[in-house]
Protein backbone atom coordinates (compact mmCIF):
# COMPACT_ATOMS: atom_id res chain seq x y z
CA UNK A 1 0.00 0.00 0.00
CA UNK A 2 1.60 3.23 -0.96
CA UNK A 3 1.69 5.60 1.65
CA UNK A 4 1.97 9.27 0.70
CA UNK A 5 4.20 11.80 2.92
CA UNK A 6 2.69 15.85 3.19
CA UNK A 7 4.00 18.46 5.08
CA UNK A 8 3.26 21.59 5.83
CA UNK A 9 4.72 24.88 8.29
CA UNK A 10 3.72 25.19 11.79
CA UNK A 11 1.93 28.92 10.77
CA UNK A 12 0.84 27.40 7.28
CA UNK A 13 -2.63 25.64 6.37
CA UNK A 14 -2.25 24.27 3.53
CA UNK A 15 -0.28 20.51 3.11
CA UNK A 16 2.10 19.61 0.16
CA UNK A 17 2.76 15.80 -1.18
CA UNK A 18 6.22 15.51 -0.72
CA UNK A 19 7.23 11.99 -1.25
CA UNK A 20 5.51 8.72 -1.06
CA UNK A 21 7.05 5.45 0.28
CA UNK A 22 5.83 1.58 -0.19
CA UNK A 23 5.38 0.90 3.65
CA UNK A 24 3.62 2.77 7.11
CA UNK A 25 6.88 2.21 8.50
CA UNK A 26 9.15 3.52 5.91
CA UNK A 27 6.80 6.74 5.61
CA UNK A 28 7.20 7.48 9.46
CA UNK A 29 10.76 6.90 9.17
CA UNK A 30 11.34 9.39 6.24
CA UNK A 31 9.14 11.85 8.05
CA UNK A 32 10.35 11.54 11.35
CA UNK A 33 13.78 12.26 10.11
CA UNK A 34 12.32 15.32 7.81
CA UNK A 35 10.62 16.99 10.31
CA UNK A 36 13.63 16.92 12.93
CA UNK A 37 15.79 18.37 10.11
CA UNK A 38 13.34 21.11 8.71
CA UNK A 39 10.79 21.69 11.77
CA UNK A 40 7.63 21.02 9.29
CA UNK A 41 4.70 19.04 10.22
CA UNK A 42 4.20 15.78 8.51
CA UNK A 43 1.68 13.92 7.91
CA UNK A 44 1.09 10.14 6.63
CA UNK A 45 -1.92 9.68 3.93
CA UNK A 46 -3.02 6.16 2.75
CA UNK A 47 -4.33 5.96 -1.15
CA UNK A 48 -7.69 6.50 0.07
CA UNK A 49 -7.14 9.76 1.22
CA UNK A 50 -6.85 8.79 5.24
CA UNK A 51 -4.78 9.97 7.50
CA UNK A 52 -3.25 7.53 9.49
CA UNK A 53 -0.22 9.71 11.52
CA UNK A 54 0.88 12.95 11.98
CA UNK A 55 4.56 13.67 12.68
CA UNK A 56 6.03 16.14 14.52
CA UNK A 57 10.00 17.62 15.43
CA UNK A 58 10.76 16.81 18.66
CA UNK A 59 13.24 18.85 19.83
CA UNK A 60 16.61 16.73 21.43
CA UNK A 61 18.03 17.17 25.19
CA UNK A 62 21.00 18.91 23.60
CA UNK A 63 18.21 21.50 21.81
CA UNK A 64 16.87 22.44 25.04
């Protein structure tokens, strides 16, 4: 099942496909790593149009 990644700013409304990847797990690792590098909100859509995650920077101990 192709999962699709979006993204969008944290003061935007609007999301953009980014990427898509063949697995849920694949996705949330892609996006996981975007949004820590970039600060964008990601989300995980299925083919049907349904959200399944949203993703979301962290920050680490060191960022504190």
């Amino acid at each position: 099942m192709a999962i699709v990644i979006q993204s969008r700013g944290p003061n935007e409304q609007d999301w953009r496909n980014e990427v898509w990847r063949r697995s849920h797990f694949e996705a949330y690792t892609a996006a996981r790593t975007k949004a820590q590098l970039t600060g964008r909100i990601y989300r995980l859509v299925d083919q049907n149009g349904v959200i399944l995650e949203e993703v979301r920077c962290r920050p680490s101990r060191r960022d504190r």
